[in-house]
PDB file of N, CA and C in Angstrom:
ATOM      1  N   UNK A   1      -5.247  -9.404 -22.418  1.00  0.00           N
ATOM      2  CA  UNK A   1      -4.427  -8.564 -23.255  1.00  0.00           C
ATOM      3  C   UNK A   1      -2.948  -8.804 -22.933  1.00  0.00           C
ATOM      4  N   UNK A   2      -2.444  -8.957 -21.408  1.00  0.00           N
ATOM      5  CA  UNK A   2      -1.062  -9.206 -21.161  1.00  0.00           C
ATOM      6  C   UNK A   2      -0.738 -10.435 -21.428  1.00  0.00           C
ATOM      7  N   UNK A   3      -1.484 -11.256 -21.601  1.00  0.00           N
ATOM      8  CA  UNK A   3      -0.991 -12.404 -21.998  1.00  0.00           C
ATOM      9  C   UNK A   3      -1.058 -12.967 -23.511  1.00  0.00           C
ATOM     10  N   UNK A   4      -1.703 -11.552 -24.952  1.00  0.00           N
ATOM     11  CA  UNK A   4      -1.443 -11.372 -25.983  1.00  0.00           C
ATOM     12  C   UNK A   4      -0.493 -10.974 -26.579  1.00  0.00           C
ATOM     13  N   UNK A   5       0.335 -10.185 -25.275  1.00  0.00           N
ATOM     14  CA  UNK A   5       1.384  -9.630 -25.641  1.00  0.00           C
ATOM     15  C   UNK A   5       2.587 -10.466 -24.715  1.00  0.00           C
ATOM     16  N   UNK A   6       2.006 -11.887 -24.452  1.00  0.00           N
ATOM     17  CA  UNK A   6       3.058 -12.504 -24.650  1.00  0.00           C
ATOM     18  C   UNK A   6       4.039 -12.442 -22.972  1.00  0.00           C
ATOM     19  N   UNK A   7       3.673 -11.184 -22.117  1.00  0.00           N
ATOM     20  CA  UNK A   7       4.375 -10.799 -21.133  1.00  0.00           C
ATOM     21  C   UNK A   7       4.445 -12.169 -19.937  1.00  0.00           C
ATOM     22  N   UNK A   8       5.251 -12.760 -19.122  1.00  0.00           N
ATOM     23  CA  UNK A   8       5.231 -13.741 -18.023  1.00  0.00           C
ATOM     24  C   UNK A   8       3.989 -13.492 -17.252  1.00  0.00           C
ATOM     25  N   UNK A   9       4.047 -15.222 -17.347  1.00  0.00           N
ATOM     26  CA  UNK A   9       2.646 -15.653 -16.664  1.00  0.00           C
ATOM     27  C   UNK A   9       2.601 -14.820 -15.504  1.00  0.00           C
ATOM     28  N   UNK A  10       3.260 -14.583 -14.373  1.00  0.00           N
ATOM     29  CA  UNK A  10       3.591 -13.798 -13.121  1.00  0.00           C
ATOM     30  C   UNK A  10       3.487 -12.345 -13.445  1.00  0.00           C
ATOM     31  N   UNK A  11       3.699 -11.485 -14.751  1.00  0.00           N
ATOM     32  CA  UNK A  11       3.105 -10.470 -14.298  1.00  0.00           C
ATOM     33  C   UNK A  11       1.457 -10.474 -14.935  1.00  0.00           C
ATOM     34  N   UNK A  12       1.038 -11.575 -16.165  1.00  0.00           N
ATOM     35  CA  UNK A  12      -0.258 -10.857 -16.295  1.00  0.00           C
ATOM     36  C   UNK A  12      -0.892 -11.684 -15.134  1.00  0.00           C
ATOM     37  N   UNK A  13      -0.366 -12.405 -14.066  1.00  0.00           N
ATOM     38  CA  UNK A  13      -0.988 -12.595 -12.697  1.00  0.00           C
ATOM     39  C   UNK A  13      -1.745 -11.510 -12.163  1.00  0.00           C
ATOM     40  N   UNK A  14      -0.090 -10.301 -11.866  1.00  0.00           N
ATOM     41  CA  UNK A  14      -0.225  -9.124 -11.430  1.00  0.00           C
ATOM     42  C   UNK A  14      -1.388  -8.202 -11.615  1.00  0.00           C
ATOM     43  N   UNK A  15      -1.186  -8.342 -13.260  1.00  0.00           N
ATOM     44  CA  UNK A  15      -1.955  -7.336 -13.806  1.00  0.00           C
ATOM     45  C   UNK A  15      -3.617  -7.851 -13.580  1.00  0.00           C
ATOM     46  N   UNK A  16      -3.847  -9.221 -13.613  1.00  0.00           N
ATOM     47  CA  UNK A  16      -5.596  -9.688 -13.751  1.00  0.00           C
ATOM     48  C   UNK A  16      -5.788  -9.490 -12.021  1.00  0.00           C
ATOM     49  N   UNK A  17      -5.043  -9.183 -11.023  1.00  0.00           N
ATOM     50  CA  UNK A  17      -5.108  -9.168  -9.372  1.00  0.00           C
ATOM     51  C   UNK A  17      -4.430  -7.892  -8.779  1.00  0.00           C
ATOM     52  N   UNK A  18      -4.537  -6.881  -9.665  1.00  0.00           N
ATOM     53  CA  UNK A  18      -4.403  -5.698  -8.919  1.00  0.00           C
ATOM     54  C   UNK A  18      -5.144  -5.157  -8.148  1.00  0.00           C
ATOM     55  N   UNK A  19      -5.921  -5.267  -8.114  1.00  0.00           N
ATOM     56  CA  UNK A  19      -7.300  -4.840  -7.452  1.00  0.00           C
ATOM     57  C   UNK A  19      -7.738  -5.631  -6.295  1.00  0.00           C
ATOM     58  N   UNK A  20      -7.260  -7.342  -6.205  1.00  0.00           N
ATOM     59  CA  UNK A  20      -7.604  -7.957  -5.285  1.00  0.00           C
ATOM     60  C   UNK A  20      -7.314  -8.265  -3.989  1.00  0.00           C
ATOM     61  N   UNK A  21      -7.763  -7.387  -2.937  1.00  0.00           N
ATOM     62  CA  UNK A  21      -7.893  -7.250  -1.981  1.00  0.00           C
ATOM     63  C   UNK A  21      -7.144  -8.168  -0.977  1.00  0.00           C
ATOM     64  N   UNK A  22      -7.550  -9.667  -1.346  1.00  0.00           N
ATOM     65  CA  UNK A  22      -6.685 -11.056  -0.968  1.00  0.00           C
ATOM     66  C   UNK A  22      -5.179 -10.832  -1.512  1.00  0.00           C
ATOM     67  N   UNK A  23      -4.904 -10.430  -2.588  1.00  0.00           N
ATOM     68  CA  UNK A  23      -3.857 -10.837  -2.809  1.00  0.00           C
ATOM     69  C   UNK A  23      -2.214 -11.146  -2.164  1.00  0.00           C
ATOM     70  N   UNK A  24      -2.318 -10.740  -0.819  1.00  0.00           N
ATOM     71  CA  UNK A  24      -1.079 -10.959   0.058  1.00  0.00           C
ATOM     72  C   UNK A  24      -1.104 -12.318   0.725  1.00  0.00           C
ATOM     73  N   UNK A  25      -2.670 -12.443   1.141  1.00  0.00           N
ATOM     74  CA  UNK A  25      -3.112 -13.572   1.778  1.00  0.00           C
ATOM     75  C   UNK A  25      -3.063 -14.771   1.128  1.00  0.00           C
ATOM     76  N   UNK A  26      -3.184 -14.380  -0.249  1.00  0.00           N
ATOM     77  CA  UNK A  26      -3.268 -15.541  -1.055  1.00  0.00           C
ATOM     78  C   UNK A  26      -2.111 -16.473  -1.900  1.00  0.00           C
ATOM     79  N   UNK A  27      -1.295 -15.230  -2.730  1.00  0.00           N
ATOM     80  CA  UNK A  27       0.236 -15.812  -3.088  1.00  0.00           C
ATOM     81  C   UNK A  27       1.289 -15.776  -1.892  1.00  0.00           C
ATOM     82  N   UNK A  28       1.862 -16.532  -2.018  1.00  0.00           N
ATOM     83  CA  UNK A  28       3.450 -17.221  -1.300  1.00  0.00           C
ATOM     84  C   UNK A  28       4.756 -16.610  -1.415  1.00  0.00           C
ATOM     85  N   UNK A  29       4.724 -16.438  -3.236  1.00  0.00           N
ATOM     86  CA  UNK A  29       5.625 -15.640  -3.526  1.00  0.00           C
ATOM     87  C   UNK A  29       6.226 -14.903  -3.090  1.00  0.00           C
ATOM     88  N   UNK A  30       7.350 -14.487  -2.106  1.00  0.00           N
ATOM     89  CA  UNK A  30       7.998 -13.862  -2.407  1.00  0.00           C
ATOM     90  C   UNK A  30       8.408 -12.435  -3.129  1.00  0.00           C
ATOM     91  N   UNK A  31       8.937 -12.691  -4.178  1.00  0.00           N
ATOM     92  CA  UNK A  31       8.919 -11.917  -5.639  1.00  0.00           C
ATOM     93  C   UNK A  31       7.594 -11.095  -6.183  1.00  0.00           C
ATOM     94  N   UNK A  32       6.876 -11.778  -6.028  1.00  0.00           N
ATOM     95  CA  UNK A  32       5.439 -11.363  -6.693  1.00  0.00           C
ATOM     96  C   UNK A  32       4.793 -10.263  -5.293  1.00  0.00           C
ATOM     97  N   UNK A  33       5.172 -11.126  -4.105  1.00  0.00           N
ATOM     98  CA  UNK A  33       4.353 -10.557  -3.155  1.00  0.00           C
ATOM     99  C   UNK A  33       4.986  -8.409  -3.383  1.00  0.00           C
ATOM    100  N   UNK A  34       6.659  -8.425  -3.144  1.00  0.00           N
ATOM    101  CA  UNK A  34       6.945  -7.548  -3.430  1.00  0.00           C
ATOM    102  C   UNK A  34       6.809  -6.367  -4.316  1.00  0.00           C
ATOM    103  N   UNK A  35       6.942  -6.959  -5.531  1.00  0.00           N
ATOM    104  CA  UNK A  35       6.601  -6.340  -6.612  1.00  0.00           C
ATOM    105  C   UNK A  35       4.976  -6.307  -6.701  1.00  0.00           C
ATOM    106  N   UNK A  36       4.317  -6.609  -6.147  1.00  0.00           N
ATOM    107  CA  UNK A  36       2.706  -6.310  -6.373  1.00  0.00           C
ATOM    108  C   UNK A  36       3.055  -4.727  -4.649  1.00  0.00           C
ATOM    109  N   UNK A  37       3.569  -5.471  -4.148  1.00  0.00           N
ATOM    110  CA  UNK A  37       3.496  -3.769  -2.707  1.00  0.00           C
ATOM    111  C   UNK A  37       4.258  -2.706  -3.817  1.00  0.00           C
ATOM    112  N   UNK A  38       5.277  -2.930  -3.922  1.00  0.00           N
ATOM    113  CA  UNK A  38       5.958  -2.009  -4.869  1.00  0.00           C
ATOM    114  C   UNK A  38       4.880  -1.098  -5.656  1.00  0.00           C
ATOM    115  N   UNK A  39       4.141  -1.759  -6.734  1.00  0.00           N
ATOM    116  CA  UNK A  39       3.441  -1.350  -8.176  1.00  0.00           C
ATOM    117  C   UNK A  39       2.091  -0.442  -6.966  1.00  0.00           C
ATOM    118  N   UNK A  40       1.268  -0.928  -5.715  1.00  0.00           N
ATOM    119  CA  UNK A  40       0.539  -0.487  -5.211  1.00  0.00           C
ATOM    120  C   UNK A  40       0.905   0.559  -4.759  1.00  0.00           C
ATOM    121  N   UNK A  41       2.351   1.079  -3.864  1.00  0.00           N
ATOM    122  CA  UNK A  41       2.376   1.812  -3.196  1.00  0.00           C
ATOM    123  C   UNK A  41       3.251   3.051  -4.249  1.00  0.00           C
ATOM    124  N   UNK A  42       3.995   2.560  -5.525  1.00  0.00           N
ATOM    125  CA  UNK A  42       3.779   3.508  -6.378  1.00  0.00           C
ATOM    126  C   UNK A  42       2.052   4.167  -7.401  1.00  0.00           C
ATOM    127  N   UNK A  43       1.251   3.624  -7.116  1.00  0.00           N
ATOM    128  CA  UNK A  43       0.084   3.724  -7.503  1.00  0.00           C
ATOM    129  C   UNK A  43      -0.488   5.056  -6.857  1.00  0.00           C
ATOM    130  N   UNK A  44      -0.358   4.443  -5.461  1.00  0.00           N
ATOM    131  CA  UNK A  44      -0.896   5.356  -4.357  1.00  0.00           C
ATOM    132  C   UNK A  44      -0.172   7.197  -4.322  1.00  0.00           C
ATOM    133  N   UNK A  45       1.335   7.141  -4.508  1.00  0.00           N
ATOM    134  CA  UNK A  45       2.353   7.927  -4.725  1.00  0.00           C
ATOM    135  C   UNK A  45       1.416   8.581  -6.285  1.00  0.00           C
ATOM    136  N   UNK A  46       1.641   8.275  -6.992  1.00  0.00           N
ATOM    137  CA  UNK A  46       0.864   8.494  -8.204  1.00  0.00           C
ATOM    138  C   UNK A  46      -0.602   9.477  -8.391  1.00  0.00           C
ATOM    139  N   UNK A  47      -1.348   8.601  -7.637  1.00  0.00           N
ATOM    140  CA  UNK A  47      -2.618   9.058  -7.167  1.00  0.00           C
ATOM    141  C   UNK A  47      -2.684  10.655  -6.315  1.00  0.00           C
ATOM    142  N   UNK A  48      -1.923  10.386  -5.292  1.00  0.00           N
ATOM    143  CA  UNK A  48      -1.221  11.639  -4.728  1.00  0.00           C
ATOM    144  C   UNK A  48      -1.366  12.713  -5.257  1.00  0.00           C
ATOM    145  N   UNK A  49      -0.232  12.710  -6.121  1.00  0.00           N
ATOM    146  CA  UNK A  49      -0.083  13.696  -6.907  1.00  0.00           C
ATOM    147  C   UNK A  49      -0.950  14.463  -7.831  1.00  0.00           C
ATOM    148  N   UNK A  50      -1.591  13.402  -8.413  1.00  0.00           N
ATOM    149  CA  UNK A  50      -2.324  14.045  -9.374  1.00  0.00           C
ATOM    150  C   UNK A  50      -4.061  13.928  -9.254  1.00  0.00           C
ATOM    151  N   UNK A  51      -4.381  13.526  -7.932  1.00  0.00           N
ATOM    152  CA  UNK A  51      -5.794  14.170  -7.597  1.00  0.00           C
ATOM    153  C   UNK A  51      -5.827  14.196  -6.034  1.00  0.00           C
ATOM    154  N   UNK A  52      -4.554  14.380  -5.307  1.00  0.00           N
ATOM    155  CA  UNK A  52      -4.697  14.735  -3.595  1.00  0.00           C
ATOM    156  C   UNK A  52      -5.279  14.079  -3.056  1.00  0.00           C
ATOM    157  N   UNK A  53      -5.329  12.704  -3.072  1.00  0.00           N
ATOM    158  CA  UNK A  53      -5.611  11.557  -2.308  1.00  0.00           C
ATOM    159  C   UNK A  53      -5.630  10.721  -2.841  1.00  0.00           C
ATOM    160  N   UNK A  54      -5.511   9.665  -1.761  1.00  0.00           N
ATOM    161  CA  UNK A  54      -4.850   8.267  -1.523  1.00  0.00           C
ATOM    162  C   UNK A  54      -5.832   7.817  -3.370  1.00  0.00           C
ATOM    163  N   UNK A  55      -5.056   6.415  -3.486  1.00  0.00           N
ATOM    164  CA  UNK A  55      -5.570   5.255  -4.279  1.00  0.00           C
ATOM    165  C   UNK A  55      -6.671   4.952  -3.757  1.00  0.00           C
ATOM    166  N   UNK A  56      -7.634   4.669  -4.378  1.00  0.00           N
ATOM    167  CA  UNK A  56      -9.443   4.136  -3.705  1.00  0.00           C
ATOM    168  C   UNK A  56      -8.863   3.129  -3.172  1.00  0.00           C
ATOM    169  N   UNK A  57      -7.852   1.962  -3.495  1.00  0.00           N
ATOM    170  CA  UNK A  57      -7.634   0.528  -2.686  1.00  0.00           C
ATOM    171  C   UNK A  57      -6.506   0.719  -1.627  1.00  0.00           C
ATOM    172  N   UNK A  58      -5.937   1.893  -1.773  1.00  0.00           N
ATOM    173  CA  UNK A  58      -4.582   1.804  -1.112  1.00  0.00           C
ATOM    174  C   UNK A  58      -5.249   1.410   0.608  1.00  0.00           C
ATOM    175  N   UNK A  59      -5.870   1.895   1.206  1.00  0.00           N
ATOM    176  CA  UNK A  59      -6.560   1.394   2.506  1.00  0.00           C
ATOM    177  C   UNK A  59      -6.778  -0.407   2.835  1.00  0.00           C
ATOM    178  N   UNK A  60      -7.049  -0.923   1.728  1.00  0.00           N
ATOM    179  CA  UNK A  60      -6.600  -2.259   1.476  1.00  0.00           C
ATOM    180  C   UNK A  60      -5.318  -2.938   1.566  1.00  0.00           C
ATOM    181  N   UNK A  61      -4.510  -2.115   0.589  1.00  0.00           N
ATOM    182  CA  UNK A  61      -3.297  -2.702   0.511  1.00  0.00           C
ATOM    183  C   UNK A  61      -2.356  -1.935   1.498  1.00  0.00           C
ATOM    184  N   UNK A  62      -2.773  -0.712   2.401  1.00  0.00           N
ATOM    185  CA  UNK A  62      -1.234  -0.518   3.100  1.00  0.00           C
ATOM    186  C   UNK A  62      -0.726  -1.187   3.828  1.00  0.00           C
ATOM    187  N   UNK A  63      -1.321  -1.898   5.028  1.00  0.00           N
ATOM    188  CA  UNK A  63      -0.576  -2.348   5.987  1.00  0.00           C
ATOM    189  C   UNK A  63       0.032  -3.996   5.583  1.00  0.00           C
ATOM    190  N   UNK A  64      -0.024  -4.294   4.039  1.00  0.00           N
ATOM    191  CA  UNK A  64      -0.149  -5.467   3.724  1.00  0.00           C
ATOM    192  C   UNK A  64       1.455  -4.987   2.929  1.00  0.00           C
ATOM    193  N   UNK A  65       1.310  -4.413   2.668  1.00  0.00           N
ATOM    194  CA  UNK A  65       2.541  -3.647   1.094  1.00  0.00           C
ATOM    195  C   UNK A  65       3.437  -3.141   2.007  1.00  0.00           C
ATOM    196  N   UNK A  66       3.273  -2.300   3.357  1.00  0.00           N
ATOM    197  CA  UNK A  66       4.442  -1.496   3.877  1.00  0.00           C
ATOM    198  C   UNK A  66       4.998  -2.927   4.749  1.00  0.00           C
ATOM    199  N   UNK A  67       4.593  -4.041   5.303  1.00  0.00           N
ATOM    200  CA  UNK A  67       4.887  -5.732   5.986  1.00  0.00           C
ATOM    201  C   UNK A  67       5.579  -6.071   5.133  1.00  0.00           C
ATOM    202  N   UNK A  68       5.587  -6.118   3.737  1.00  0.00           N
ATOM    203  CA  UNK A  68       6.001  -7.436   2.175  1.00  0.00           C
ATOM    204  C   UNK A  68       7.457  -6.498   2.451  1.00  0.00           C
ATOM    205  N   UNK A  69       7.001  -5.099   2.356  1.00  0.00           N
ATOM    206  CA  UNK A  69       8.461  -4.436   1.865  1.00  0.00           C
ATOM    207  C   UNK A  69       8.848  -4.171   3.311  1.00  0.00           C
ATOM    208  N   UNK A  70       8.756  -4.750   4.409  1.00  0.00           N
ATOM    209  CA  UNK A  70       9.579  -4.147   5.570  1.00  0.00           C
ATOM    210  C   UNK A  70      10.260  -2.880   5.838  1.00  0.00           C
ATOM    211  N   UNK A  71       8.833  -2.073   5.480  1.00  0.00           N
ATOM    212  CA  UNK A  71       8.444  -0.539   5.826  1.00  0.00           C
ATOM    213  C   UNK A  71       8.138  -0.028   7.023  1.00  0.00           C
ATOM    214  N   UNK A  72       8.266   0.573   8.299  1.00  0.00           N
ATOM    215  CA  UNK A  72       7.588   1.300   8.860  1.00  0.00           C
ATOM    216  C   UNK A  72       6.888   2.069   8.219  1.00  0.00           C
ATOM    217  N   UNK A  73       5.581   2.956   8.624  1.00  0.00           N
ATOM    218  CA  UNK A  73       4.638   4.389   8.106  1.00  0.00           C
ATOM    219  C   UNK A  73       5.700   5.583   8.176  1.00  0.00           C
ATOM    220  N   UNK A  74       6.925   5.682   9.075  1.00  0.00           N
ATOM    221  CA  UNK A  74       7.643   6.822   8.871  1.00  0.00           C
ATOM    222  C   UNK A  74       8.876   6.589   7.952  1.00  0.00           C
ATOM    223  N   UNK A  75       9.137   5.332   7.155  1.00  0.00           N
ATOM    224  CA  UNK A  75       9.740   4.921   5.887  1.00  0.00           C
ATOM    225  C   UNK A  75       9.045   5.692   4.946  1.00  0.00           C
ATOM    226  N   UNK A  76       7.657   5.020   4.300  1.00  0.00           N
ATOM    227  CA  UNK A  76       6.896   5.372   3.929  1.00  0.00           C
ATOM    228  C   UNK A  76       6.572   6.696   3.615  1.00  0.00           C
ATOM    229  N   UNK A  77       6.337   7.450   4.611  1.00  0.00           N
ATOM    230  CA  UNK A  77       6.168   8.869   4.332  1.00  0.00           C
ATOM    231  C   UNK A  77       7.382   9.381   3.928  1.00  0.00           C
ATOM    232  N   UNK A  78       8.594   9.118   4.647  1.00  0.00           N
ATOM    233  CA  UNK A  78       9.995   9.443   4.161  1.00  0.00           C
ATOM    234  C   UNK A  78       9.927   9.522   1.904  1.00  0.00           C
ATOM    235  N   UNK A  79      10.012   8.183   1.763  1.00  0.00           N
ATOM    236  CA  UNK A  79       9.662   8.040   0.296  1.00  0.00           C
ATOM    237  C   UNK A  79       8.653   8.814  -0.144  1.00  0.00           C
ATOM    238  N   UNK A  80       7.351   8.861   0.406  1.00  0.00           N
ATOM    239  CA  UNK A  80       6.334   9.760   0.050  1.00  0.00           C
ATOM    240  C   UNK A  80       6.902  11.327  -0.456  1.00  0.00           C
ATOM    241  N   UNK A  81       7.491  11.878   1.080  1.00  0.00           N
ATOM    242  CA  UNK A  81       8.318  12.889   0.420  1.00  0.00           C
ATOM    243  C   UNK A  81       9.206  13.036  -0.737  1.00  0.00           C
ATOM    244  N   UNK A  82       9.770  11.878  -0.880  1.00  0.00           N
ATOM    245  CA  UNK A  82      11.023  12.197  -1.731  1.00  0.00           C
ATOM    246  C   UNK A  82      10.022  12.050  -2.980  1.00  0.00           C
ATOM    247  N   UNK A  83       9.213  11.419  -3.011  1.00  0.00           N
ATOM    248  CA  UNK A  83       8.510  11.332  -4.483  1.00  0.00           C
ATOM    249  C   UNK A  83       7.981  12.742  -4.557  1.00  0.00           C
ATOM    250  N   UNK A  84       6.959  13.490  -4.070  1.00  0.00           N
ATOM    251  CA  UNK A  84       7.127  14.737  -4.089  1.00  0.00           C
ATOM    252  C   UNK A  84       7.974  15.422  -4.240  1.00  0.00           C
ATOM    253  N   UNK A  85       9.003  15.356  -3.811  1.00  0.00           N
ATOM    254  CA  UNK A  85      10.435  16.264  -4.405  1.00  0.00           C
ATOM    255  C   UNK A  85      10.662  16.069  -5.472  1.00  0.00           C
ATOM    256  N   UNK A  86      10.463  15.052  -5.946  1.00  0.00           N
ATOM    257  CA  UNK A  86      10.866  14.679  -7.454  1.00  0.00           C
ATOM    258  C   UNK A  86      10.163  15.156  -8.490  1.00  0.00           C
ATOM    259  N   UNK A  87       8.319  15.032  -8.405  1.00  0.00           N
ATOM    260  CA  UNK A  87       7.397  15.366  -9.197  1.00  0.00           C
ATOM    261  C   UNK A  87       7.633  17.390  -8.925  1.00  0.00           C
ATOM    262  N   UNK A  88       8.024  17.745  -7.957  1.00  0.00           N
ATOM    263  CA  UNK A  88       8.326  19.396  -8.097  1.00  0.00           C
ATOM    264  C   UNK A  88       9.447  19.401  -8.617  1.00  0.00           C
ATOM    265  N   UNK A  89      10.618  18.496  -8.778  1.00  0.00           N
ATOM    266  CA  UNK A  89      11.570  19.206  -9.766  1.00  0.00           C
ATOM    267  C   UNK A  89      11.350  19.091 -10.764  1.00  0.00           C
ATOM    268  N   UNK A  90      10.205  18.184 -11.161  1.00  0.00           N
ATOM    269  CA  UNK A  90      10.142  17.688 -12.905  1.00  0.00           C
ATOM    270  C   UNK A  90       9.472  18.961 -13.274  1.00  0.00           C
ATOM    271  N   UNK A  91       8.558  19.390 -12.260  1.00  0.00           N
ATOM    272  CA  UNK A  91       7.598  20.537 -12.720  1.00  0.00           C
ATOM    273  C   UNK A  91       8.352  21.634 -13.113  1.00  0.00           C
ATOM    274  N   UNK A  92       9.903  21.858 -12.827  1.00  0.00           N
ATOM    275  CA  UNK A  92       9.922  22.740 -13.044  1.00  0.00           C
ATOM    276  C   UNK A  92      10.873  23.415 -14.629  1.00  0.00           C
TER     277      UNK A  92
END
């Protein structure tokens, strides 16, 4: 479908390997590697919110996504919070 609509080869990469477990191990990239931790660990943030726990894969992808983005876990939670702050001001 992403590649009906025409979108770069690199993201319907993304999109057909979201799920794949390898995927840090496997691309080189750079760019891609990032933006795939990025899209996961907003996923997970996501997930959060709106059913109180983690992403089913995020256990896969954390310690792989918080390395790409040169995160510590107390980065991480830092952002965690602030995304929560954000989804309570929207709420209100």
């Amino acid at each position: 479908m992403a590649s009906a609509w025409n979108l770069p080869k690199d993201t319907c990469q993304l999109i057909l390997r979201h799920h794949d477990h390898h995927f840090f191990s496997s691309y080189q990239d750079e760019t891609l590697r990032m933006t795939m931790a990025t899209l996961k660990m907003a996923e997970n943030f996501v997930h959060l919110q709106r059913r109180f726990s983690p992403s089913q894969d995020w256990q896969y992808f954390e310690a792989s996504a918080l390395a790409v983005l040169d995160l510590e876990n107390d980065d991480y939670l830092d952002i965690k919070d602030d995304v929560e702050e954000y989804f309570i001001d929207k709420q209100l």
